[in-house]
Protein backbone atom coordinates (compact mmCIF):
# COMPACT_ATOMS: atom_id res chain seq x y z
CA UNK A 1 205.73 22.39 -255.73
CA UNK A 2 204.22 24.09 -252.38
CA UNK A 3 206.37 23.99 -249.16
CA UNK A 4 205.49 20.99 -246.47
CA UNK A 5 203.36 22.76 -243.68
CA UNK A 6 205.11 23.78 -240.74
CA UNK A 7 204.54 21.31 -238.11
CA UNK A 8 202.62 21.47 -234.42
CA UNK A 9 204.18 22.99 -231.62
CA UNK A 10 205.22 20.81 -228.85
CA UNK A 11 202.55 19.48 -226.22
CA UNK A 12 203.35 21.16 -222.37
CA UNK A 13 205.48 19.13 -220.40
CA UNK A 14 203.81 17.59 -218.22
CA UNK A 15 203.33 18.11 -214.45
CA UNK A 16 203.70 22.05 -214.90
CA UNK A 17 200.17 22.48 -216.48
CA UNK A 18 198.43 24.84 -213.70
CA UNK A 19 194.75 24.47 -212.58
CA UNK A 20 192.80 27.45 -213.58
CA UNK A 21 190.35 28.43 -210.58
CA UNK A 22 187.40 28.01 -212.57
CA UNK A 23 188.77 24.42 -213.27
CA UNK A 24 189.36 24.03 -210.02
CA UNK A 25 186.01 25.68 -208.78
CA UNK A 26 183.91 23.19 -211.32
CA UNK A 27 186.23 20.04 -210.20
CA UNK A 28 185.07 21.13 -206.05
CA UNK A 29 181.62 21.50 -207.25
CA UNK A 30 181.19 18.38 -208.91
CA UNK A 31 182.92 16.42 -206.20
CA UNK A 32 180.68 18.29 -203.49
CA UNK A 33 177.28 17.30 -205.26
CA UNK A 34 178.96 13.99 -205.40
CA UNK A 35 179.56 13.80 -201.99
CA UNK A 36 175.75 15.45 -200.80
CA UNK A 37 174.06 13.30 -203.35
CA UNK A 38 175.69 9.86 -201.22
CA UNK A 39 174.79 11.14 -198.43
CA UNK A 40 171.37 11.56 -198.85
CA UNK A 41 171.38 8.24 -200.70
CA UNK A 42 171.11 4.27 -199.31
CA UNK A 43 174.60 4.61 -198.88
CA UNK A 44 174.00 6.40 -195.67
CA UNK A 45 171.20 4.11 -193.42
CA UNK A 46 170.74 7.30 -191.29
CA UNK A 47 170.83 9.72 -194.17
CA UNK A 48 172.24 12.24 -191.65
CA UNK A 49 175.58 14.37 -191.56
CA UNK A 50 177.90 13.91 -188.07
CA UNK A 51 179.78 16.88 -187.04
CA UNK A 52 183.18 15.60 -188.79
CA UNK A 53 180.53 15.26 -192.32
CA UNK A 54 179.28 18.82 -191.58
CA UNK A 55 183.10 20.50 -191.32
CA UNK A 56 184.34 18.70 -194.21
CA UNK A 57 181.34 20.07 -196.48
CA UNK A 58 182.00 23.14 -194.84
CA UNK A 59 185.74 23.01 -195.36
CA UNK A 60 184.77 22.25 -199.20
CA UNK A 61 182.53 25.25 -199.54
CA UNK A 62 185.27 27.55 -198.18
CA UNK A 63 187.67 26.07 -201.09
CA UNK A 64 184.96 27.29 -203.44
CA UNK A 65 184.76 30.82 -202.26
CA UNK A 66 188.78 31.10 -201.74
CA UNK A 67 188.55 30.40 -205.64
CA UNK A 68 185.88 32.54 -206.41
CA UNK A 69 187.68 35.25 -205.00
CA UNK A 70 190.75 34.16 -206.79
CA UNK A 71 189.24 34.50 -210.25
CA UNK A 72 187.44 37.91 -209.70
CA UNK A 73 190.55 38.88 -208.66
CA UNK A 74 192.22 38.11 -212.00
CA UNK A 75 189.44 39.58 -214.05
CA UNK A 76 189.76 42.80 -212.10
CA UNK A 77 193.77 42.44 -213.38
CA UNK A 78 192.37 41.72 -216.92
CA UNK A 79 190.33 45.18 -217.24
CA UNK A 80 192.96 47.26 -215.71
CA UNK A 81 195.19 45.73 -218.10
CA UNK A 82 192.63 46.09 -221.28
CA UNK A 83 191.68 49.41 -219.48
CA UNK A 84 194.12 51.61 -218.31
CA UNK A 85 193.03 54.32 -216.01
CA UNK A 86 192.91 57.63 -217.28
CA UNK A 87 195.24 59.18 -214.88
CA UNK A 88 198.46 57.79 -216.38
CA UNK A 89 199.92 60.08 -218.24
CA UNK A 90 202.12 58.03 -220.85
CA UNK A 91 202.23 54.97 -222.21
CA UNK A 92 205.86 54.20 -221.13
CA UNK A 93 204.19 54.59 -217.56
CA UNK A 94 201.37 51.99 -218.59
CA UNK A 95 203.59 49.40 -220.12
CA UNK A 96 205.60 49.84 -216.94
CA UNK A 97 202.84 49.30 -214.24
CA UNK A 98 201.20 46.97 -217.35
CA UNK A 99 205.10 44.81 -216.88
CA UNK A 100 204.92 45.24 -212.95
CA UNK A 101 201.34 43.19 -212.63
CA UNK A 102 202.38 40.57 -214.70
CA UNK A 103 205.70 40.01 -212.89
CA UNK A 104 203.48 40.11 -209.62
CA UNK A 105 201.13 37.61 -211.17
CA UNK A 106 204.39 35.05 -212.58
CA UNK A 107 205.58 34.95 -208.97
CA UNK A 108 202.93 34.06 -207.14
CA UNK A 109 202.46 30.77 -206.14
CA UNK A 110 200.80 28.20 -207.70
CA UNK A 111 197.05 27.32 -206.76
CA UNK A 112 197.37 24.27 -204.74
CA UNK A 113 195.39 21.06 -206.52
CA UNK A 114 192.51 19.77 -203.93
CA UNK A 115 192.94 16.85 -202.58
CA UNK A 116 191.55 13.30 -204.74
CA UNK A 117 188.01 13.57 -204.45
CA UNK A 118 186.85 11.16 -200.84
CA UNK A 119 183.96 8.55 -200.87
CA UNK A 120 181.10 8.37 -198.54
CA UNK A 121 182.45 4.79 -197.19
CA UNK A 122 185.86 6.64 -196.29
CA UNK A 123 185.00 9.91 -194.63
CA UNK A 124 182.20 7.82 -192.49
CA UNK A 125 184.87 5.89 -191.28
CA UNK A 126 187.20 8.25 -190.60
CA UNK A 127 185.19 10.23 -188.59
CA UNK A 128 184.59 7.16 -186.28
CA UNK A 129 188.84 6.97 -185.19
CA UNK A 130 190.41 9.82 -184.58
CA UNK A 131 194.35 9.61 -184.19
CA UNK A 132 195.24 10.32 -181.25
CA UNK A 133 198.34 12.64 -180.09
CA UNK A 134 201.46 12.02 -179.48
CA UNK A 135 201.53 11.86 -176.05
CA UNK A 136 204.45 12.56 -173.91
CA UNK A 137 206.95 9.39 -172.45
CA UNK A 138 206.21 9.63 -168.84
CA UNK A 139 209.49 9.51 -166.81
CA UNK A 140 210.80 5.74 -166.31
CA UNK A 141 210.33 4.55 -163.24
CA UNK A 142 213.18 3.63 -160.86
CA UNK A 143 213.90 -0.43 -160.08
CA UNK A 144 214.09 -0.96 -156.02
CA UNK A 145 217.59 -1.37 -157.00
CA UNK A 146 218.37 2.02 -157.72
CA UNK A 147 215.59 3.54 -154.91
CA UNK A 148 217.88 0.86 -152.73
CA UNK A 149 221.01 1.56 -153.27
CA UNK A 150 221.83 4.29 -151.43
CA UNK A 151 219.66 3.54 -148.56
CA UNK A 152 221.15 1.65 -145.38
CA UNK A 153 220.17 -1.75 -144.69
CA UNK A 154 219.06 -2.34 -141.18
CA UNK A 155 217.26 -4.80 -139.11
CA UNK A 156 214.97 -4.54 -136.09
CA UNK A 157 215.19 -6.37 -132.81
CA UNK A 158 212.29 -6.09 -130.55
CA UNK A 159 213.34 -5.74 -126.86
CA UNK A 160 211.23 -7.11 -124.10
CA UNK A 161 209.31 -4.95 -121.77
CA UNK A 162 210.97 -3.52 -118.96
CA UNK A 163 214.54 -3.86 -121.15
CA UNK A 164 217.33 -1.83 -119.47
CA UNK A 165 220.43 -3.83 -120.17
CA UNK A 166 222.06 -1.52 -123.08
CA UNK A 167 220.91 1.81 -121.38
CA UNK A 168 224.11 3.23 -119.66
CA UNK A 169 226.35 1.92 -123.02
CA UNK A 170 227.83 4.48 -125.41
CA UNK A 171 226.84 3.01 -128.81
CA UNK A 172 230.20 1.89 -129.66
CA UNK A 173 230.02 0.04 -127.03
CA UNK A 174 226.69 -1.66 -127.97
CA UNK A 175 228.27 -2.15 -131.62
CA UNK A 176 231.39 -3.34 -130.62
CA UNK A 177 230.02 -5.80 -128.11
CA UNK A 178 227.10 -6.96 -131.46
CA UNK A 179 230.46 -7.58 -133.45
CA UNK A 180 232.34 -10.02 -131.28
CA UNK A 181 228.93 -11.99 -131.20
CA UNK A 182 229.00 -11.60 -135.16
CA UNK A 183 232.72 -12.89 -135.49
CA UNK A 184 232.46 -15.72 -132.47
CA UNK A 185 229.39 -17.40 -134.80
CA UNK A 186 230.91 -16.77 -137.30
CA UNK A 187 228.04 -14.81 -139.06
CA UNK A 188 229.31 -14.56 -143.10
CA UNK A 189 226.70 -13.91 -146.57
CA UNK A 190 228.67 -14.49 -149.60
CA UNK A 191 232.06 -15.44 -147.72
CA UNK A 192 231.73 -11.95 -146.49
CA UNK A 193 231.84 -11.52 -142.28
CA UNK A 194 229.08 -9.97 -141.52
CA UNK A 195 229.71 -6.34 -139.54
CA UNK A 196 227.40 -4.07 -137.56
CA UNK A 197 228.17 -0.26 -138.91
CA UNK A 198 226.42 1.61 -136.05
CA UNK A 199 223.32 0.67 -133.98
CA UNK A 200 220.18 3.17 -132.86
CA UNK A 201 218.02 2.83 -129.85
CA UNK A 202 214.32 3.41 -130.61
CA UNK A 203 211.96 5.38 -128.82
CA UNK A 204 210.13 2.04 -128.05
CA UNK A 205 213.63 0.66 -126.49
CA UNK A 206 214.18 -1.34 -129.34
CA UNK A 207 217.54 -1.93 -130.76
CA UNK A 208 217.97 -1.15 -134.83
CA UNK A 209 221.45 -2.97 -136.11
CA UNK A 210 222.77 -1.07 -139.33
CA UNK A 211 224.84 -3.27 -141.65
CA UNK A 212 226.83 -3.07 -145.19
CA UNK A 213 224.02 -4.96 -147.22
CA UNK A 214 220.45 -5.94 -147.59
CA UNK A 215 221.43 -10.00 -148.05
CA UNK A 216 223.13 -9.48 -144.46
CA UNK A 217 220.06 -7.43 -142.67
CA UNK A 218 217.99 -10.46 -143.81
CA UNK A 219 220.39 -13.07 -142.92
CA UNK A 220 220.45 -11.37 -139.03
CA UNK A 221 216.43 -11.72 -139.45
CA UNK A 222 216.32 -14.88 -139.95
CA UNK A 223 218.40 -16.16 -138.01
CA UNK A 224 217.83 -14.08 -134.99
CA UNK A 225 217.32 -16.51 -132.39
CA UNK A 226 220.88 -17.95 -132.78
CA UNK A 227 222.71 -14.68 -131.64
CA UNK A 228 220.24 -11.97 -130.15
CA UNK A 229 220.92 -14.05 -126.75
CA UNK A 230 224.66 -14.46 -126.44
CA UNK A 231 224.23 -10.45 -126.78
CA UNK A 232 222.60 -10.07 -123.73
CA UNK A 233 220.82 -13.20 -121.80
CA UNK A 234 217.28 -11.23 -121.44
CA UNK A 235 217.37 -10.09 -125.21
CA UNK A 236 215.95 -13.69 -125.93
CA UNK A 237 214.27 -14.20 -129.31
CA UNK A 238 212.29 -16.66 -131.18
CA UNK A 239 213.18 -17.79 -134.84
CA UNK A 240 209.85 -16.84 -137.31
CA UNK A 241 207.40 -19.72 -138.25
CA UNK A 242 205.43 -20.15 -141.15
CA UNK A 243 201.96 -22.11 -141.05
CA UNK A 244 200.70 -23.51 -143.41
CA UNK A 245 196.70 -25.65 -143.38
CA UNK A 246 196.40 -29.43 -144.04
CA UNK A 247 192.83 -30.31 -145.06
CA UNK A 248 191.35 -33.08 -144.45
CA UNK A 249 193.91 -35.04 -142.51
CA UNK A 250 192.78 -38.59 -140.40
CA UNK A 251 192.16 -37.17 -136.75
CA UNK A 252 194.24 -40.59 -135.28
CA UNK A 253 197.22 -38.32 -136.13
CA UNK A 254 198.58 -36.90 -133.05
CA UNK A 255 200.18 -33.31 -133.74
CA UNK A 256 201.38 -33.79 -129.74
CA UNK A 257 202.97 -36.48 -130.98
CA UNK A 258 206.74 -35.58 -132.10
CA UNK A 259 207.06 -39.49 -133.35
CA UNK A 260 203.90 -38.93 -135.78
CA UNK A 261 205.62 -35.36 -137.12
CA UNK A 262 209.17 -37.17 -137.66
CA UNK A 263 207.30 -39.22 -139.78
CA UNK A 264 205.63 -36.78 -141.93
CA UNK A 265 208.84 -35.15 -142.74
CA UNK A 266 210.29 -38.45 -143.31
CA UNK A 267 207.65 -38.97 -146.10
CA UNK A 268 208.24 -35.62 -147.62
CA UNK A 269 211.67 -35.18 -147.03
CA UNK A 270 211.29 -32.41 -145.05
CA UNK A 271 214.27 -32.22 -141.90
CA UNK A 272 212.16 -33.08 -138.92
CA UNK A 273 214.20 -29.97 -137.24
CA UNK A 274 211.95 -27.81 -139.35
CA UNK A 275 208.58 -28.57 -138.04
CA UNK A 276 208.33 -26.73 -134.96
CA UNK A 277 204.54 -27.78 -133.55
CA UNK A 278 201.49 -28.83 -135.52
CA UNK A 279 197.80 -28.14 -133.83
CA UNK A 280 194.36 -28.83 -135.09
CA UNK A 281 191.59 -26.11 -136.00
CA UNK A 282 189.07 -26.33 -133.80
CA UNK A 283 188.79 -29.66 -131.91
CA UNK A 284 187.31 -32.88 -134.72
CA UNK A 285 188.43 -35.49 -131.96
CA UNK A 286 186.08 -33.82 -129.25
CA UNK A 287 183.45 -33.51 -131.75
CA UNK A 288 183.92 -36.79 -133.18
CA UNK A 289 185.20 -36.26 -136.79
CA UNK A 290 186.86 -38.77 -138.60
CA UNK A 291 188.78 -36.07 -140.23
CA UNK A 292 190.15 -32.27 -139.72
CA UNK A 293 192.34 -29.42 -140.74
CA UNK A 294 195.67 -29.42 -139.11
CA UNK A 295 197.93 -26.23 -139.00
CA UNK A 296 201.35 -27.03 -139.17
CA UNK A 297 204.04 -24.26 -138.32
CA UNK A 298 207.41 -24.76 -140.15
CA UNK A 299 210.21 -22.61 -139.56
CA UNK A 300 211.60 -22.43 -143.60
CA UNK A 301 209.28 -19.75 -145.90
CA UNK A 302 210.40 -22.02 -148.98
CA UNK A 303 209.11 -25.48 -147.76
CA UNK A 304 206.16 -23.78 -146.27
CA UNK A 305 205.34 -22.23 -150.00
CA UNK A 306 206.40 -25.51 -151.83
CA UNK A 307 203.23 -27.43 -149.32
CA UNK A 308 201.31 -24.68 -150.42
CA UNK A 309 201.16 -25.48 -154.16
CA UNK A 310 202.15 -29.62 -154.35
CA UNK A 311 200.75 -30.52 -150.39
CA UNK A 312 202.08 -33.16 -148.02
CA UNK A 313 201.69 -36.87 -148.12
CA UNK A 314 200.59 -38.31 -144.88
CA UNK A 315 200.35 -42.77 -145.42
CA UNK A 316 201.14 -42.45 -148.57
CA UNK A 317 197.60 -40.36 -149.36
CA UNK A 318 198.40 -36.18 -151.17
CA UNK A 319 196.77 -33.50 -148.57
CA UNK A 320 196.03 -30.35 -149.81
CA UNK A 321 197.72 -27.33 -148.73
CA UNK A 322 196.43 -24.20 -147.92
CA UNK A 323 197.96 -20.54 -146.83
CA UNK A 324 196.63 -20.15 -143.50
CA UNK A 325 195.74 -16.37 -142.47
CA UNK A 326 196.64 -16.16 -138.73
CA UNK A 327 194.49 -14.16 -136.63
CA UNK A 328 195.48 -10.28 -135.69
CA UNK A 329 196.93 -10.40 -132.02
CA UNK A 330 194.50 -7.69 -129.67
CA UNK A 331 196.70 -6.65 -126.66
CA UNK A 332 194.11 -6.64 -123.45
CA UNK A 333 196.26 -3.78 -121.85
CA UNK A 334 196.14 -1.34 -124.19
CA UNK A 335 193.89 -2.35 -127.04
CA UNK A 336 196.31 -1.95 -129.89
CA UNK A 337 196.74 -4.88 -132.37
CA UNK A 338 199.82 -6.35 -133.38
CA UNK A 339 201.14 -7.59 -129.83
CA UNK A 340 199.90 -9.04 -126.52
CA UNK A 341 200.21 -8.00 -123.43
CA UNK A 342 203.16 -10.07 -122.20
CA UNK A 343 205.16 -7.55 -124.84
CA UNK A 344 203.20 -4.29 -124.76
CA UNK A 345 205.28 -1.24 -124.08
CA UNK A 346 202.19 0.91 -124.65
CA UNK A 347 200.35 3.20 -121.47
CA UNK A 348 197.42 0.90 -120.28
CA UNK A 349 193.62 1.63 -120.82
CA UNK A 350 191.15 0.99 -119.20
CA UNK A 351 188.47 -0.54 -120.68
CA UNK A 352 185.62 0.79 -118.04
CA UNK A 353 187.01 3.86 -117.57
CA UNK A 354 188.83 4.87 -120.12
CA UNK A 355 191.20 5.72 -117.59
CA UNK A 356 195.04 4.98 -117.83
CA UNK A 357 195.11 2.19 -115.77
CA UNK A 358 194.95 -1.62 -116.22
CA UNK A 359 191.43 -2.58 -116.34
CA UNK A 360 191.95 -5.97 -113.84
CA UNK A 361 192.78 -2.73 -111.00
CA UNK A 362 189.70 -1.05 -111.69
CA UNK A 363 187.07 -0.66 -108.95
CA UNK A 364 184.26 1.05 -111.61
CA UNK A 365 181.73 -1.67 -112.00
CA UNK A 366 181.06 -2.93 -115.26
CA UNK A 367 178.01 -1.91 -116.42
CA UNK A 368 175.71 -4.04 -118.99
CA UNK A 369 175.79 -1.75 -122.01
CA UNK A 370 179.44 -1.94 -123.37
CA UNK A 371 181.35 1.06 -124.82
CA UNK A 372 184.63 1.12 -126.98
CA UNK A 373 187.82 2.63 -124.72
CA UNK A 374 189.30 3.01 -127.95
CA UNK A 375 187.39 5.02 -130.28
CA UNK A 376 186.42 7.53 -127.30
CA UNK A 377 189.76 8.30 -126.68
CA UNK A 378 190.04 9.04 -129.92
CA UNK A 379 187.70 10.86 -130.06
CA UNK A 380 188.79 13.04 -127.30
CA UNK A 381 192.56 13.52 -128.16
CA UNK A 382 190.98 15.19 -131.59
CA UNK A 383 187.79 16.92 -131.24
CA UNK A 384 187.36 20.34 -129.95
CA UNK A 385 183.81 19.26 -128.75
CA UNK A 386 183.02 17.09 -125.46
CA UNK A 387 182.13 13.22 -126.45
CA UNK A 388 179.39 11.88 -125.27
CA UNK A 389 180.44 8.66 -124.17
CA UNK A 390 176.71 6.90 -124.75
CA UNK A 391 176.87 7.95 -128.43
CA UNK A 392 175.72 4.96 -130.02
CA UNK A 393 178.51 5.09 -132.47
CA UNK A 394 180.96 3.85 -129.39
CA UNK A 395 178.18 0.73 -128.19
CA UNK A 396 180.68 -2.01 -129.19
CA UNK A 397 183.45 -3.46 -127.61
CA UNK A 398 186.92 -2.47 -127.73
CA UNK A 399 188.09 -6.07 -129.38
CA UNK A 400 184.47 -5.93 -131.77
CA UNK A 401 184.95 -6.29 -135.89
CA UNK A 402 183.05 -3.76 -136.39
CA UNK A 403 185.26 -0.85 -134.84
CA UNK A 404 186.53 1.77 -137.16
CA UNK A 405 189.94 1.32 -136.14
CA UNK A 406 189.78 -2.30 -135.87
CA UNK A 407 188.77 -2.49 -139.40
CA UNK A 408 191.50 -0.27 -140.39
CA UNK A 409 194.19 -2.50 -138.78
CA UNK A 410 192.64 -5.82 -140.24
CA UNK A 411 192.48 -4.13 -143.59
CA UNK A 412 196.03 -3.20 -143.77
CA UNK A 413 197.37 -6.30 -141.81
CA UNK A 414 195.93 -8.49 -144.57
CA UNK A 415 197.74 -7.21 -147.76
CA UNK A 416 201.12 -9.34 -145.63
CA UNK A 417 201.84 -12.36 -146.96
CA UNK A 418 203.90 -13.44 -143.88
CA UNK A 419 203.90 -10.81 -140.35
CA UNK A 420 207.68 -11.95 -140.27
């Protein structure tokens, strides 16, 4: 009886079978005819490579010369190894170097495998998005609470022209003397007396009150009228007003008529206290309108928002309610916006002259052509050439819409929503 045969080695584990670099040179050849042959096929309506399609055939024929080079290599190992050169000397010395090259060869790493072979679909589309990078988190910005919170609070009182009364006080003195007006009121935010910390006398005489919080500089703000007088009797104040527009309201309302306002309040409840004055746009009655737009000023920025969005019922009819834009005051003794002349503090100009005086004092006729005091002085406090005053650029009037600086002051005046 023969012997059973012996039986079949074991099959390679598997995962540590290694490409070959022919394998892997056939498997990047196939895959890039593949990919060319797509391309040039109804797959592709343009039947045209993008750059992104260009650099990743490119990138594919570089794989297939890195491989080439690879397997020359290790048939140049073969015939040294099948071939020794004839200057070694002993065959000890050719085993060793023999030994060596394969050791070399067992620790090198292993040929990567190329990627799974792409589609046309998928590279097309990829090329389309590209991911962006990471970009760095921008610093986070501070809240007005933080930017705030080391910052004084402080409120503004505008002094009359000609104002004189706090001039020979120290400023304790002024402080001290704001305090006792504070504590006689009884001036408290948050059950909290309310204390000046140090005043400052502007350039423009006016008085700047320092306090402990930002609730308390708005609380002196607002209520300004009630103490500014009992500080000194000629630093007289008025409290702010907020007007809102009424469309369409019946002209046999009388805004003169304090009776008729009690009543709208009354129908609103709205404290009567709180409308200061009404007036109409413009003048329906003389003109003969049944109806008008009526401007009412009320001294409470809440109630004045609240007619903004819901209106006002007036005989039991809803009136719209409208923001109402008031016009930029133009001082007529120096030219400036913002104030009139019964509070300007400014040098006069004349508007004839250009001289510094008022122009009611000057004996220059006035000539037809009109010219803009403004912009020439201007002009002249920064060029380094002479103006030539009939420069067609200045033939508008000082208080015209269409001066440069006018428009600049408009401009920025209108992003307010209240000049409080």
């Amino acid at each position: 009886m023969s012997p059973s045969p012996a039986p079949d080695p074991p099959p390679p584990p598997i995962g540590l079978d290694q490409e070959t670099p022919l394998q892997a040179i056939i498997q990047q050849t196939r895959y890039l005819l593949q990919y060319l042959k797509e391309a040039a096929s109804s797959k592709n309506p343009t039947q045209s490579l993008n750059f992104d399609q260009i650099f990743h055939v490119l990138s594919n024929v570089s794989d297939v010369h890195s491989n080439l080079e690879k397997l020359n290599s290790l048939e140049k190992n073969k015939e040294t190894v099948i071939n020794p050169s004839s200057d070694l000397k002993s065959e000890p010395q050719i085993l060793d170097k023999i030994l060596e090259r394969l050791d070399r060869i067992e620790r090198r790493s292993a040929i990567p495998a190329p990627p799974p072979p792409a589609t046309w679909a998928a590279v097309a589309h990829g090329s389309k998005k590209k991911p962006n990078p990471p970009k760095e988190q921008p610093h986070s910005v501070p809240t007005n609470a933080e930017i705030n919170e080391f910052k004084k609070a402080s409120v503004i009182i505008h002094t009359p022209p000609g104002f004189t009364a706090m001039d020979s006080m120290s400023a304790p003195e002024i402080t001290s003397k704001i305090n006792n007006v504070f504590t006689s009121i009884n001036a408290t935010v948050k059950s909290q007396t309310i204390e000046a910390s140090g005043i400052a006398l502007l350039p423009s005489k006016d008085l700047k009150i320092y306090v402990n919080t930002r609730e308390q500089a708005r609380w002196l703000l607002t209520n300004k009228h009630t103490w500014t007088e009992l500080v000194d009797s000629k630093l007289k104040t008025f409290p702010s007003r907020f007007p809102v527009i009424l469309h369409a309201i019946p002209t046999n309302f009388d805004p003169a008529n304090q009776a008729h306002l009690h009543e709208l309040g009354k129908q609103n409840r709205i404290d009567p206290s709180l409308i200061q004055s009404a007036r109409w746009l413009g003048d329906p009655v003389r003109n003969g309108k049944k109806n008008g737009s009526l401007v009412l000023q009320l001294l409470s920025k809440e109630i004045a928002l609240k007619v903004e969005k819901t209106g006002l019922f007036l005989q039991n009819e809803l009136y719209r309610g409208v923001h109402y834009i008031r016009s930029i005051p133009q001082c007529f003794r120096c030219w400036k916006l913002g104030h009139t002349a019964q509070w300007c503090k400014n040098s006069p100009l004349c508007n004839k002259c250009t001289g510094n005086h008022d122009s009611k004092t000057c004996n220059t006729p006035q000539t037809e052509s009109t010219k803009c005091c403004k912009c020439i002085t201007r002009d002249k406090l920064t060029s380094k050439n002479s103006v030539n005053t009939l420069d067609e650029k200045y033939a508008h009037p000082p208080w015209s819409q269409s001066c440069p600086s006018m428009k600049q002051d408009i401009q920025c005046r209108k992003q307010r929503r209240w000049n409080v």
